[in-house]
C-alpha atoms as a PDB file:
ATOM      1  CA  UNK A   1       0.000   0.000   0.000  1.00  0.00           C
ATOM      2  CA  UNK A   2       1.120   3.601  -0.674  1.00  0.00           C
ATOM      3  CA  UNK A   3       1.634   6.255   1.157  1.00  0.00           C
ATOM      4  CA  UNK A   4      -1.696   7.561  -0.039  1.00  0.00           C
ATOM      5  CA  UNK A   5      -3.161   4.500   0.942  1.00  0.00           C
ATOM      6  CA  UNK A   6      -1.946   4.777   4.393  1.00  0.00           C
ATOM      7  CA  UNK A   7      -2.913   7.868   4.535  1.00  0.00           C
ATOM      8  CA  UNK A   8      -6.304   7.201   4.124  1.00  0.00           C
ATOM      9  CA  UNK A   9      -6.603   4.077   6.142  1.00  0.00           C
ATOM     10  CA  UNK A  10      -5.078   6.513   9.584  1.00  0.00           C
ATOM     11  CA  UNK A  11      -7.843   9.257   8.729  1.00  0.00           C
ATOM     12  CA  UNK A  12     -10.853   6.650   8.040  1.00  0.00           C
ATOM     13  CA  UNK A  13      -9.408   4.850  11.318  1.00  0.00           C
ATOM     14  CA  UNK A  14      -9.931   8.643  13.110  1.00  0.00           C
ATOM     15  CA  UNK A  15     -13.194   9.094  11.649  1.00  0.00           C
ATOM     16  CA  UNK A  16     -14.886   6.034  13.021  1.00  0.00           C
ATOM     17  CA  UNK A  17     -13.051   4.250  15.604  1.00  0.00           C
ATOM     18  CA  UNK A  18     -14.347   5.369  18.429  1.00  0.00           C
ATOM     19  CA  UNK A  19     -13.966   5.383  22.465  1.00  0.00           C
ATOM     20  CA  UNK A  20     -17.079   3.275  23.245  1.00  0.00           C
ATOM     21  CA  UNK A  21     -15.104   0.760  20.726  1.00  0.00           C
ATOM     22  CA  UNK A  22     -11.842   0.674  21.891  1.00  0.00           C
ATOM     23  CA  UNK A  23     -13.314   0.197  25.458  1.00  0.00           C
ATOM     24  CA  UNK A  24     -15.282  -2.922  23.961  1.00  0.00           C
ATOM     25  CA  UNK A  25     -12.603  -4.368  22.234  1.00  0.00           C
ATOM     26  CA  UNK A  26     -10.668  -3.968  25.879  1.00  0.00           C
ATOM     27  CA  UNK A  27     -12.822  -5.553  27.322  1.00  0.00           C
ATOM     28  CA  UNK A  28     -13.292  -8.390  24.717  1.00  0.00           C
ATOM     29  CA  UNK A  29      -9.620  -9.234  25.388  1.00  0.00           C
ATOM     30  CA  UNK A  30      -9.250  -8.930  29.373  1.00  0.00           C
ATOM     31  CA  UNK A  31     -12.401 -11.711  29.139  1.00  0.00           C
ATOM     32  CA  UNK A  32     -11.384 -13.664  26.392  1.00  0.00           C
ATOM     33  CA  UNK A  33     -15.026 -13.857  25.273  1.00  0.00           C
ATOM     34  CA  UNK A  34     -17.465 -11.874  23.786  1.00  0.00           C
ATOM     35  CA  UNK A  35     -20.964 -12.681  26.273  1.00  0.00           C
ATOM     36  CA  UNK A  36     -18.264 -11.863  29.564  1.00  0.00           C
ATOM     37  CA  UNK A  37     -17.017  -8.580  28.087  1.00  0.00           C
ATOM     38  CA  UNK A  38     -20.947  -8.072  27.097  1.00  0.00           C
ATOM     39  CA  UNK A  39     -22.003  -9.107  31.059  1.00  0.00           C
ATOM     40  CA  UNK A  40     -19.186  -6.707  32.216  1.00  0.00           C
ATOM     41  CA  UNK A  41     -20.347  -3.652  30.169  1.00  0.00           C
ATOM     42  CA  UNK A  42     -23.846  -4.474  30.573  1.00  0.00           C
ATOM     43  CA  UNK A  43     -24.484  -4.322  26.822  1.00  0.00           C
ATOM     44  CA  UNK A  44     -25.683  -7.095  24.383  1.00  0.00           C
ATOM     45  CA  UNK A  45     -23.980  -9.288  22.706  1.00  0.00           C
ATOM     46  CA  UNK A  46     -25.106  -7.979  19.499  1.00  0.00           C
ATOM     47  CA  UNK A  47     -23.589  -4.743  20.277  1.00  0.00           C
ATOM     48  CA  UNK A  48     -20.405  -6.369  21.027  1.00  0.00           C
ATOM     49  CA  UNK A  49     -19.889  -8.411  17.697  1.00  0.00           C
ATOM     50  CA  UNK A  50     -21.188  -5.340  15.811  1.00  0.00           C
ATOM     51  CA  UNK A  51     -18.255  -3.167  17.223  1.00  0.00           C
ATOM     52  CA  UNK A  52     -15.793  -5.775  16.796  1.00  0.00           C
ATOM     53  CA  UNK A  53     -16.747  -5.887  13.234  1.00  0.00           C
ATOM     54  CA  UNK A  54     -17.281  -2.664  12.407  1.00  0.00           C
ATOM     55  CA  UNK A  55     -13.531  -2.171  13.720  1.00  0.00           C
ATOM     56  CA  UNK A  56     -12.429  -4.813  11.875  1.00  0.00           C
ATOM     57  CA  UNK A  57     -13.896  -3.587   8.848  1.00  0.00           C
ATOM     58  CA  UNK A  58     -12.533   0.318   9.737  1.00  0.00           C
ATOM     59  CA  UNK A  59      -8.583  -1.491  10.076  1.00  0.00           C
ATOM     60  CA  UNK A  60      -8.915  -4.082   7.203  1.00  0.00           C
ATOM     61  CA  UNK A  61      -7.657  -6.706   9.180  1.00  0.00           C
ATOM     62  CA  UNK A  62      -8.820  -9.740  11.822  1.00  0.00           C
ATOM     63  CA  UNK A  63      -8.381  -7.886  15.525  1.00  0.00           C
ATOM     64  CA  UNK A  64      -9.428 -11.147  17.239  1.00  0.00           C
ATOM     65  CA  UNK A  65      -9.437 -15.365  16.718  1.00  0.00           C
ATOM     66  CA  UNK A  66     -12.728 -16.791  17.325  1.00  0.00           C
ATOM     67  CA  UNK A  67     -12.523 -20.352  18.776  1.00  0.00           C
ATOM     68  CA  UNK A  68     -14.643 -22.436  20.607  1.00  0.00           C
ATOM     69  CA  UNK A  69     -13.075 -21.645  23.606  1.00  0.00           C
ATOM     70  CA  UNK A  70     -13.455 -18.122  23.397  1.00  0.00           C
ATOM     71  CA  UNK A  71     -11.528 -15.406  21.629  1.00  0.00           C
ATOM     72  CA  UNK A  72      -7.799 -14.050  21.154  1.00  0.00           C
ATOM     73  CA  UNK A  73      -6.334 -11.429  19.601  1.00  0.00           C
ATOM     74  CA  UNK A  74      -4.739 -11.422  16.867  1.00  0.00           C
ATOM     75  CA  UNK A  75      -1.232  -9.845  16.293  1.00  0.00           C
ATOM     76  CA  UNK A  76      -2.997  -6.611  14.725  1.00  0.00           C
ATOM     77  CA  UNK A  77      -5.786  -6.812  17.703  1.00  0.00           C
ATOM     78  CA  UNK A  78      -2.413  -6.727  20.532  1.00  0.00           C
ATOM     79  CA  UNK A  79      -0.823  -3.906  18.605  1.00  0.00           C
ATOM     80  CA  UNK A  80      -3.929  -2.027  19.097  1.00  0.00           C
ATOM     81  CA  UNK A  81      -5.376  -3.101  21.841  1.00  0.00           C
ATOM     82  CA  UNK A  82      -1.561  -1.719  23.660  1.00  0.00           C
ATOM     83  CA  UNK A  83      -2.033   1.525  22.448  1.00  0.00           C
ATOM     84  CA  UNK A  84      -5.643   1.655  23.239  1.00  0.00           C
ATOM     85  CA  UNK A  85      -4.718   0.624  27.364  1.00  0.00           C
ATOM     86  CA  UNK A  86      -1.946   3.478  27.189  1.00  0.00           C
ATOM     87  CA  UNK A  87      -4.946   5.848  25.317  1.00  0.00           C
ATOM     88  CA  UNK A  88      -7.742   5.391  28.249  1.00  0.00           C
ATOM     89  CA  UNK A  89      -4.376   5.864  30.632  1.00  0.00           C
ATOM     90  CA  UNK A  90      -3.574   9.031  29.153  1.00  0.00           C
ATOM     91  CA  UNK A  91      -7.810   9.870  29.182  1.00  0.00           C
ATOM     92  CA  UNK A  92      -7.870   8.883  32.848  1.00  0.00           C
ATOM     93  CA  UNK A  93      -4.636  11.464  33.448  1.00  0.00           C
ATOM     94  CA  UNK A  94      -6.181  14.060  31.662  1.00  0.00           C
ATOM     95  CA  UNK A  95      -9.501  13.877  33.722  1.00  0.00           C
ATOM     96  CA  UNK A  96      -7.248  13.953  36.864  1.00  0.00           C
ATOM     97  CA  UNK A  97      -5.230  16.442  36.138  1.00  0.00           C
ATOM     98  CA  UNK A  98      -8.534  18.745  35.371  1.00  0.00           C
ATOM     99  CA  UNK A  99      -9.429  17.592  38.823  1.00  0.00           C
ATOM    100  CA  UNK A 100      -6.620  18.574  40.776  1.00  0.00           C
ATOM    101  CA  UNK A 101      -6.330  21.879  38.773  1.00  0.00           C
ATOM    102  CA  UNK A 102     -10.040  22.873  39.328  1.00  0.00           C
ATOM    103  CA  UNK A 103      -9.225  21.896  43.119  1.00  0.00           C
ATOM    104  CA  UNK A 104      -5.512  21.370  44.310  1.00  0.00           C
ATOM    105  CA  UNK A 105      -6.392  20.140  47.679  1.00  0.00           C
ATOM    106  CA  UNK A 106      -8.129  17.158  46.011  1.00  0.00           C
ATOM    107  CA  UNK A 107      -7.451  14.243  43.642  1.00  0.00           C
ATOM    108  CA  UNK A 108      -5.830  10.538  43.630  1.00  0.00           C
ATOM    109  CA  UNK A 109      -2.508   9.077  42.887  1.00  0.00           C
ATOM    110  CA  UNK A 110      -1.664   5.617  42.466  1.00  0.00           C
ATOM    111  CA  UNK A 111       1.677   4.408  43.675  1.00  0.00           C
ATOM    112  CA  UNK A 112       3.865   1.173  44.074  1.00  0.00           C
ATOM    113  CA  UNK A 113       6.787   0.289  46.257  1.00  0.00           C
ATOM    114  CA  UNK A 114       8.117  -2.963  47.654  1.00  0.00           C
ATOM    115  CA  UNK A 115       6.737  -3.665  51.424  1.00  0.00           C
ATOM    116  CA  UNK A 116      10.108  -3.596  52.933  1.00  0.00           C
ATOM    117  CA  UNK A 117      10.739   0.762  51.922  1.00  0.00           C
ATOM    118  CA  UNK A 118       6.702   1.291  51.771  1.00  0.00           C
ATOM    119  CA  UNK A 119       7.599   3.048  55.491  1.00  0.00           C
ATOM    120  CA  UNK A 120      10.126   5.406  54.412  1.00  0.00           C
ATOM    121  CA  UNK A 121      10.473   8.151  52.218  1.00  0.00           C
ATOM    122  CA  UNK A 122       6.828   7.150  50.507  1.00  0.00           C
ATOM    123  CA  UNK A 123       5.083   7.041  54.058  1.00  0.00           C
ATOM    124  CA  UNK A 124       6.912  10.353  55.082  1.00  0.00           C
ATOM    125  CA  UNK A 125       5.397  11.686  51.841  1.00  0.00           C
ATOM    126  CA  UNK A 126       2.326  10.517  52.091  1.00  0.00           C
ATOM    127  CA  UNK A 127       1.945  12.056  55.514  1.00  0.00           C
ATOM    128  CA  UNK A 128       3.242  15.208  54.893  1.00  0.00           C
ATOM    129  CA  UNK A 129       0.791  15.579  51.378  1.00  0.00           C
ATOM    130  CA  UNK A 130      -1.857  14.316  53.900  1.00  0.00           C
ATOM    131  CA  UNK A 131      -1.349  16.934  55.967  1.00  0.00           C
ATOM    132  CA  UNK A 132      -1.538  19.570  53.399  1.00  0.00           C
ATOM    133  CA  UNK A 133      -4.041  18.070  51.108  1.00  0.00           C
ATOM    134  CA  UNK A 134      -6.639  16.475  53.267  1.00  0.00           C
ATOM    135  CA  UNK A 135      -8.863  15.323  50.874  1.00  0.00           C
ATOM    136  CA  UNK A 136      -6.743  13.913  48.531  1.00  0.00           C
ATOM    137  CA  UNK A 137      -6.470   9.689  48.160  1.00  0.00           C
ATOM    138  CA  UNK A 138      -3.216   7.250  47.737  1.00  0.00           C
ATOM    139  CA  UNK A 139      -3.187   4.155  46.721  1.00  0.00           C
ATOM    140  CA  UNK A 140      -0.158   2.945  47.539  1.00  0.00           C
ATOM    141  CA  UNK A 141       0.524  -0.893  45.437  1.00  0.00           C
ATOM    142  CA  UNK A 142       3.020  -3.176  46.998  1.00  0.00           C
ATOM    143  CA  UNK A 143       5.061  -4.688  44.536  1.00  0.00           C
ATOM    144  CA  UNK A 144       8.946  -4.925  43.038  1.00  0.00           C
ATOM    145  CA  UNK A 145      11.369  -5.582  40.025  1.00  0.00           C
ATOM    146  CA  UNK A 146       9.402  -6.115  36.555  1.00  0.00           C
ATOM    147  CA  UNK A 147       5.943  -6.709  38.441  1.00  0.00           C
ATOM    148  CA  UNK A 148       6.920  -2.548  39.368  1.00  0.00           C
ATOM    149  CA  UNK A 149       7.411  -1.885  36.081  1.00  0.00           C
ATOM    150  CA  UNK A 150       4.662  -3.685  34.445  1.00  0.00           C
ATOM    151  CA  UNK A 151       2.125  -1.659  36.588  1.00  0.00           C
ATOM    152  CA  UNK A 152       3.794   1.370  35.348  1.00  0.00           C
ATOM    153  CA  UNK A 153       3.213   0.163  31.403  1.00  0.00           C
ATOM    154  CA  UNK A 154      -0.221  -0.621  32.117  1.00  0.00           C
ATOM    155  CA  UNK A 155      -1.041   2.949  33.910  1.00  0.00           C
ATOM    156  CA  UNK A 156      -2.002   0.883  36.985  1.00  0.00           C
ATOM    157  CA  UNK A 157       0.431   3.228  38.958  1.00  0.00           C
ATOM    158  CA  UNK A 158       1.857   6.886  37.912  1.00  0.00           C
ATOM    159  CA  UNK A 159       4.788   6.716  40.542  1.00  0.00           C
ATOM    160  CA  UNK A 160       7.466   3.783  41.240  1.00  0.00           C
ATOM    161  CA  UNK A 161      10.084   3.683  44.142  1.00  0.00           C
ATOM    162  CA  UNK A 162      12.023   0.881  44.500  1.00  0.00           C
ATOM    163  CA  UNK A 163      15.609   0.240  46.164  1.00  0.00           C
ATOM    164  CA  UNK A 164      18.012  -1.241  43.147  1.00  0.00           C
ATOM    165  CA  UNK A 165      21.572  -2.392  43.116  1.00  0.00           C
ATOM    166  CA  UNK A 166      21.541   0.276  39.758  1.00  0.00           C
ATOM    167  CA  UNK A 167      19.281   1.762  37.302  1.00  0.00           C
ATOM    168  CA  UNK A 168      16.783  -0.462  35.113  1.00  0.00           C
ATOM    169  CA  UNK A 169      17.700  -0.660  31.394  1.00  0.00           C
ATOM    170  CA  UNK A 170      14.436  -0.643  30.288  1.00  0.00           C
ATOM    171  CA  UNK A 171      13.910   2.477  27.066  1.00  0.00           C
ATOM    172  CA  UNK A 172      10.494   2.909  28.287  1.00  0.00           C
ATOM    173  CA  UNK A 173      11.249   4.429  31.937  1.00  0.00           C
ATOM    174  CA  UNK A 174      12.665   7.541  33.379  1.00  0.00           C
ATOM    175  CA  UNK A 175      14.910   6.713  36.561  1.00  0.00           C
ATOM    176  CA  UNK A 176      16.209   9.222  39.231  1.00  0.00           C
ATOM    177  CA  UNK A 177      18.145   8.561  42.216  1.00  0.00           C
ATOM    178  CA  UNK A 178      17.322   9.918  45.288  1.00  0.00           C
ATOM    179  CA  UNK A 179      19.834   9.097  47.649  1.00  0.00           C
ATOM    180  CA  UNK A 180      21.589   5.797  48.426  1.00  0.00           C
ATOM    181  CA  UNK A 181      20.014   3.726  51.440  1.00  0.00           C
ATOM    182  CA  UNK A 182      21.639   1.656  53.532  1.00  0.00           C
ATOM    183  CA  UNK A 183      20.241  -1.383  55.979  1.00  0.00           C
ATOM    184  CA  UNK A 184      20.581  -0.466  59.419  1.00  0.00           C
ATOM    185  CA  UNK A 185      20.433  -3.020  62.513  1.00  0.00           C
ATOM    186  CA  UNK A 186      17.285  -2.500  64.868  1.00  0.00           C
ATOM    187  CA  UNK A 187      16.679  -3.595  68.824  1.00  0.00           C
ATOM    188  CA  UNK A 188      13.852  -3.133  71.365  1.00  0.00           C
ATOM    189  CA  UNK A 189      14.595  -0.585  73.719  1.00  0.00           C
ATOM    190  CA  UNK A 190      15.256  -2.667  76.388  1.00  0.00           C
ATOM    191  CA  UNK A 191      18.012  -4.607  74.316  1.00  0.00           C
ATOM    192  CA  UNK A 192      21.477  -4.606  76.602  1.00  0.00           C
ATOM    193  CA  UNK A 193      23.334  -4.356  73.000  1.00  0.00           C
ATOM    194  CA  UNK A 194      22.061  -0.772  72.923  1.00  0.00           C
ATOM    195  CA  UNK A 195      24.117   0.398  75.707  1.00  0.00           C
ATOM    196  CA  UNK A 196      27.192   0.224  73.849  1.00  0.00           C
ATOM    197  CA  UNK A 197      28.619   3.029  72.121  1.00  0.00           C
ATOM    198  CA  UNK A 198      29.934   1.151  68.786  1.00  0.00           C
ATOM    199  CA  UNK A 199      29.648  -2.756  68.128  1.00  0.00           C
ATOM    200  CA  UNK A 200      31.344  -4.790  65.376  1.00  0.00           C
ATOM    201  CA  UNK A 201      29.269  -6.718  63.650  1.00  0.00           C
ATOM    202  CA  UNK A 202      31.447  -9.609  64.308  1.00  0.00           C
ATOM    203  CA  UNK A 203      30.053  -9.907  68.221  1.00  0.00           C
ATOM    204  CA  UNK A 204      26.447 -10.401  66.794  1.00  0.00           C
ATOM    205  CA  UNK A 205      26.846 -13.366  65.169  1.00  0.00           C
ATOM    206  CA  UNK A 206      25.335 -15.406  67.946  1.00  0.00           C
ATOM    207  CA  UNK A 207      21.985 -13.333  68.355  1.00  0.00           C
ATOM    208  CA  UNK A 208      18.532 -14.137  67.005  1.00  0.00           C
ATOM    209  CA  UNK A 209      17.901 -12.472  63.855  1.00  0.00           C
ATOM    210  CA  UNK A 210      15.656 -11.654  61.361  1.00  0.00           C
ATOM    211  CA  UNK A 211      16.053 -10.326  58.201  1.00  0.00           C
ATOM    212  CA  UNK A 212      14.466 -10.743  54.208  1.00  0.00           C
ATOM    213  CA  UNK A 213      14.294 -14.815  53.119  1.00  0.00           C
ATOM    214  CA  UNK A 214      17.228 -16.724  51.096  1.00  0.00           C
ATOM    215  CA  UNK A 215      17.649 -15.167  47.751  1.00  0.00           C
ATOM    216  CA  UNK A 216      16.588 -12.044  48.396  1.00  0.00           C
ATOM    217  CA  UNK A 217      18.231  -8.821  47.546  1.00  0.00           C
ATOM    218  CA  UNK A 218      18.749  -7.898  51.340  1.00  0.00           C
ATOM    219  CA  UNK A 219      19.491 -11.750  52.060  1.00  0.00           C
ATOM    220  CA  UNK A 220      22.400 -11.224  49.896  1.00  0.00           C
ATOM    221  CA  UNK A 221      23.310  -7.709  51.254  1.00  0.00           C
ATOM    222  CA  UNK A 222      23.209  -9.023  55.044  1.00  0.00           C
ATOM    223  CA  UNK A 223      25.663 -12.275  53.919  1.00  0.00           C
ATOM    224  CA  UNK A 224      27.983  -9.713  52.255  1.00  0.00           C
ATOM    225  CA  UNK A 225      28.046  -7.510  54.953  1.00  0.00           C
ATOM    226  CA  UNK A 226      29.182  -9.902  57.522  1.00  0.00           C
ATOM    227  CA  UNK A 227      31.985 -11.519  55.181  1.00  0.00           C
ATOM    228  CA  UNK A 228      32.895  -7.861  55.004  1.00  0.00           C
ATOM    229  CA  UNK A 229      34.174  -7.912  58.660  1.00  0.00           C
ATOM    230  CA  UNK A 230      35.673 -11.131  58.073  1.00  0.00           C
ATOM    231  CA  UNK A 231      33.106 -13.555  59.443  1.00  0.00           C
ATOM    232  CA  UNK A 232      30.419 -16.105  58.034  1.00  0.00           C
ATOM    233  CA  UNK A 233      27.099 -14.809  58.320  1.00  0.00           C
ATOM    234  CA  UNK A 234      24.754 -16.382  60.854  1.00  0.00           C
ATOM    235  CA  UNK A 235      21.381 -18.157  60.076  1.00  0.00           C
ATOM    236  CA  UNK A 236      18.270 -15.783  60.610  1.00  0.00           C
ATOM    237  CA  UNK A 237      16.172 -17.379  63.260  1.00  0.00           C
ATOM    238  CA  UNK A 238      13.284 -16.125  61.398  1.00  0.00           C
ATOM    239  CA  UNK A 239      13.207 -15.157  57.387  1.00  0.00           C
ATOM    240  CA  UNK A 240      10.349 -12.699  56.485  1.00  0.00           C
ATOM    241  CA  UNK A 241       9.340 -10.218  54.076  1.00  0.00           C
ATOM    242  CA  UNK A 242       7.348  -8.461  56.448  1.00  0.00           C
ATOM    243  CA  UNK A 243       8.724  -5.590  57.704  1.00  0.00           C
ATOM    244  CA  UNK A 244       6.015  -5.195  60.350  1.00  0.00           C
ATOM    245  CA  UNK A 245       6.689  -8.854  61.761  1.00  0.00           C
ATOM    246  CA  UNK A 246      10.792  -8.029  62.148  1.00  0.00           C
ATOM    247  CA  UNK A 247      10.216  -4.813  64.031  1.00  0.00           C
ATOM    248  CA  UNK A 248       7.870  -6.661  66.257  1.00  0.00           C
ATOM    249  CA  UNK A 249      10.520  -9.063  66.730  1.00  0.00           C
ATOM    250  CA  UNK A 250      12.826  -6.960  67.803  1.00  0.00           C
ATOM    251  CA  UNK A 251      10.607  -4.706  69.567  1.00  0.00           C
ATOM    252  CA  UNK A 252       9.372  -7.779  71.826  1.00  0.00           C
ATOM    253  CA  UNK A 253      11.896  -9.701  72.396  1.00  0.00           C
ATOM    254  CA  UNK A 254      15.622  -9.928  72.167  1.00  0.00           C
ATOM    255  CA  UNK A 255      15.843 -10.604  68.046  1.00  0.00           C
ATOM    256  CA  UNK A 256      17.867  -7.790  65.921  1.00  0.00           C
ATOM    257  CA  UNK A 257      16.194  -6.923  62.730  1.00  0.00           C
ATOM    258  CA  UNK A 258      17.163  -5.675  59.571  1.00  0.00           C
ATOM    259  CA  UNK A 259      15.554  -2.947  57.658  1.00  0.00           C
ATOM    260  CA  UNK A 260      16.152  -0.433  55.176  1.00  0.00           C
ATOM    261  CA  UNK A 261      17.320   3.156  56.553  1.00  0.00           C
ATOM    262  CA  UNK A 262      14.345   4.927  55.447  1.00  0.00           C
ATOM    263  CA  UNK A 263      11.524   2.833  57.806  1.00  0.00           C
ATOM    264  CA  UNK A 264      13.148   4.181  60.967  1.00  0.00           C
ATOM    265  CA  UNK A 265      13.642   7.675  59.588  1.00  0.00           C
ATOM    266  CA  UNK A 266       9.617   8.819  60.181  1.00  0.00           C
ATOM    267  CA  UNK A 267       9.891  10.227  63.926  1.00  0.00           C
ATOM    268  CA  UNK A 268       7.538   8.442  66.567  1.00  0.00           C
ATOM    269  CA  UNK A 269       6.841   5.625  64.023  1.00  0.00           C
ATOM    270  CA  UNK A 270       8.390   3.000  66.117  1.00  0.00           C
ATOM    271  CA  UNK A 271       9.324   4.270  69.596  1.00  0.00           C
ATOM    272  CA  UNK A 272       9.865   0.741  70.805  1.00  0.00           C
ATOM    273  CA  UNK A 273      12.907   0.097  68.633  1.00  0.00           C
ATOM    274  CA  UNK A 274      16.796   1.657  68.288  1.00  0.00           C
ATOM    275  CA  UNK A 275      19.055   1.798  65.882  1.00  0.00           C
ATOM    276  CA  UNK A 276      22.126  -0.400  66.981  1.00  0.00           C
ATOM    277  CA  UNK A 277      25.666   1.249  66.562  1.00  0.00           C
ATOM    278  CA  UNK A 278      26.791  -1.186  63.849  1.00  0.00           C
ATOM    279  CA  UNK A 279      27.589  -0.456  60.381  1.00  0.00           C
ATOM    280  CA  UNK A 280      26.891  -1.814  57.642  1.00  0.00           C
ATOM    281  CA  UNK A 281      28.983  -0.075  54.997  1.00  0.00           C
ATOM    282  CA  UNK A 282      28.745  -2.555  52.108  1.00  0.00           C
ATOM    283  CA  UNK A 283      24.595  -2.737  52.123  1.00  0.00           C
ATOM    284  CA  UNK A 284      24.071   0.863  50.667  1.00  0.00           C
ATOM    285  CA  UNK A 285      21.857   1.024  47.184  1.00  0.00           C
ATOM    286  CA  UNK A 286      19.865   3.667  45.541  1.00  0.00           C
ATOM    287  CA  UNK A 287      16.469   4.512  46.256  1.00  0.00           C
ATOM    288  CA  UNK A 288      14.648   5.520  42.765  1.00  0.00           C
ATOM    289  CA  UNK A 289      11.289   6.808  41.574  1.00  0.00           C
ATOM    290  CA  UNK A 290      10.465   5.633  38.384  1.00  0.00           C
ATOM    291  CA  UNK A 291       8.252   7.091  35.888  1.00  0.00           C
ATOM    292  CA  UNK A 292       6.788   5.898  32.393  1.00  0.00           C
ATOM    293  CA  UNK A 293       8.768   7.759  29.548  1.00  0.00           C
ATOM    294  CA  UNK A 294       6.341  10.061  27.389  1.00  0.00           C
ATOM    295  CA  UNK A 295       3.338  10.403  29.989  1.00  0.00           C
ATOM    296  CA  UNK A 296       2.781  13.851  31.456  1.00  0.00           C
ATOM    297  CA  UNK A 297       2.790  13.369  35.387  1.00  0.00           C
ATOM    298  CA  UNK A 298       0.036  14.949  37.093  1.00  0.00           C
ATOM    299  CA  UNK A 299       0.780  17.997  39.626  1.00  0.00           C
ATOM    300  CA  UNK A 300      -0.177  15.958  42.308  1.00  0.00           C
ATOM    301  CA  UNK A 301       2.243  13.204  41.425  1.00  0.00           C
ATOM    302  CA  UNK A 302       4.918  15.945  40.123  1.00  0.00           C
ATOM    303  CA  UNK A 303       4.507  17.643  44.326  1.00  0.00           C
ATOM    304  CA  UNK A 304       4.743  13.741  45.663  1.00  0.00           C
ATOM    305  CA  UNK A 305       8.460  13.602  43.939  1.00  0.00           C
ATOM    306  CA  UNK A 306       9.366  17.024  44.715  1.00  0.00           C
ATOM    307  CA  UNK A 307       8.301  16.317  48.451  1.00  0.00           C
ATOM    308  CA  UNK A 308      10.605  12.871  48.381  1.00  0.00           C
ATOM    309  CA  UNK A 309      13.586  14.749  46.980  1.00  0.00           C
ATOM    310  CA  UNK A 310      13.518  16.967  50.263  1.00  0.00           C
ATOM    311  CA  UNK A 311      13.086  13.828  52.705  1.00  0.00           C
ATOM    312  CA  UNK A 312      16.095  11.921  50.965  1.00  0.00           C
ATOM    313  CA  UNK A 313      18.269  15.207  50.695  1.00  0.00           C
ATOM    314  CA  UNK A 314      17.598  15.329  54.652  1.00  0.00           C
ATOM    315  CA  UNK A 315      18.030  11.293  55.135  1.00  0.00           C
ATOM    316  CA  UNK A 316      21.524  12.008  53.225  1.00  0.00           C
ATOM    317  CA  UNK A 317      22.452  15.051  55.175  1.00  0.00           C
ATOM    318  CA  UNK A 318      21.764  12.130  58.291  1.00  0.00           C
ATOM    319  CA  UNK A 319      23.508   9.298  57.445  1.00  0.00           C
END
């Protein structure tokens, strides 16, 4: 086809494909059949199979495989149906950002983290936006690595942060560094380690820990660390993701935790637990927000990473 012929097929394509379409054909995919997508949109079927043909017809090619077990798209049908999910994203940031311009103390903004730095910098945010915008809503996503980024691609979240051991190589999304993070060793208050002055993290070895499970980013960090200062690293008594359960630990009883720098950095969050005077030089690693390339950030998400610059340019100042 020429480049007239193109030509015409984009302007007929903007002529007549239309929202209402795109949304059925969305929803034709995420079900895999045409009665569930008609059930979800609470149309007819009739009206389903007419749009997918009429946008057949409007393309010139097949957008879905009909089988008896439903339907799939088609190569053409995935090429559109990814711009069409990054279409109703850009829609959905549109109508937002006309929200939070018509009234700044209000609005939403989705964001994901990994549990174990959800209680740093992005709760210190959080509270401070909170504080100034009352009536605005997070919704904060706990997840990591390419499940992270995937969210991001599918406009599921506007903000990432995530601790790396560097930047993703990924085309598609914008990185910045905030500051680098190290793990820290915690301890109830009552904890006899904590009246020392400094501790080598050679006389630990023989304590109850807890720290992130085998395999783990901070599993690995912790092992380093203690061959660092010349020594094998102990067995954790207990292996958890939850960041909650190892401060408990340690807050209740005589187990030292380890978390990230940035959970005991929000004052009065955990008054039960200290920071013990051991370092851990070798565990530091960036903290980054990540953003989708090419998508305009709202105000209120562009205010949430101009607030967590100022926290980690204060956590740095700290460390």
């Amino acid at each position: 086809m020429g480049a007239h012929g193109s030509m015409d097929r984009h302007q007929r394509a903007r002529r007549r494909l239309k929202l209402r379409q795109l949304e059925i054909l969305l929803a034709v995919a995420d079900t895999g059949s045409m009665a569930k997508a008609a059930t979800r949109l609470a149309i007819t079927q009739p009206a389903i199979s007419r749009a997918l043909a009429d946008a057949e017809q409007t393309l010139g090619v097949p957008l879905f495989d009909r089988g008896a077990h439903g339907v799939e798209p088609t190569q053409y049908g995935r090429a559109l149906l990814k711009h069409g999910v990054a279409a109703f994203g850009e829609l959905d940031q549109g109508v937002r950002e006309i929200e939070f311009l018509a009234d700044p103390t209000a609005g939403q903004l989705r964001i994901g983290t990994p549990a174990g730095i959800s209680e740093g910098i992005v709760l210190t945010a959080i509270n401070r936006l909170s504080r100034q915008y009352p009536r605005v809503v997070f919704h904060v996503a706990i997840a990591t690595g390419s499940t992270l980024l995937d969210q991001l691609r599918e406009r599921d979240i506007e903000l990432g942060f995530d601790t790396l051991s560097g930047p993703v190589s990924e085309g598609d999304i914008d990185v910045e560094e905030l500051y680098d993070e190290p793990l820290v060793v915690v301890a109830g208050v009552d904890n006899p380690w904590l009246r020392r002055r400094k501790i080598r993290l050679a006389e630990l070895t023989n304590e109850p820990w807890t720290w992130p499970p085998p395999g783990s980013t901070y599993d690995s960090l912790v092992v380093e660390a203690f061959r660092a200062n010349g020594v094998e690293p102990p067995r954790a008594a207990i292996y958890t993701h939850a960041i909650n359960m190892r401060i408990s630990l340690a807050a209740t009883g005589p187990f030292l935790a380890v978390v990230t720098a940035g959970v005991i950095s929000v004052p009065g969050k955990y008054p039960s637990i200290r920071k013990l005077p051991v370092d851990l030089p070798t565990t530091l690693r960036g903290f980054y927000v990540l953003t989708l390339k090419k998508r305009t950030l709202s105000p209120l998400a562009q205010g949430f990473i101009d607030c967590a610059r100022d926290i980690a340019k204060s956590l740095a100042k700290s460390k």
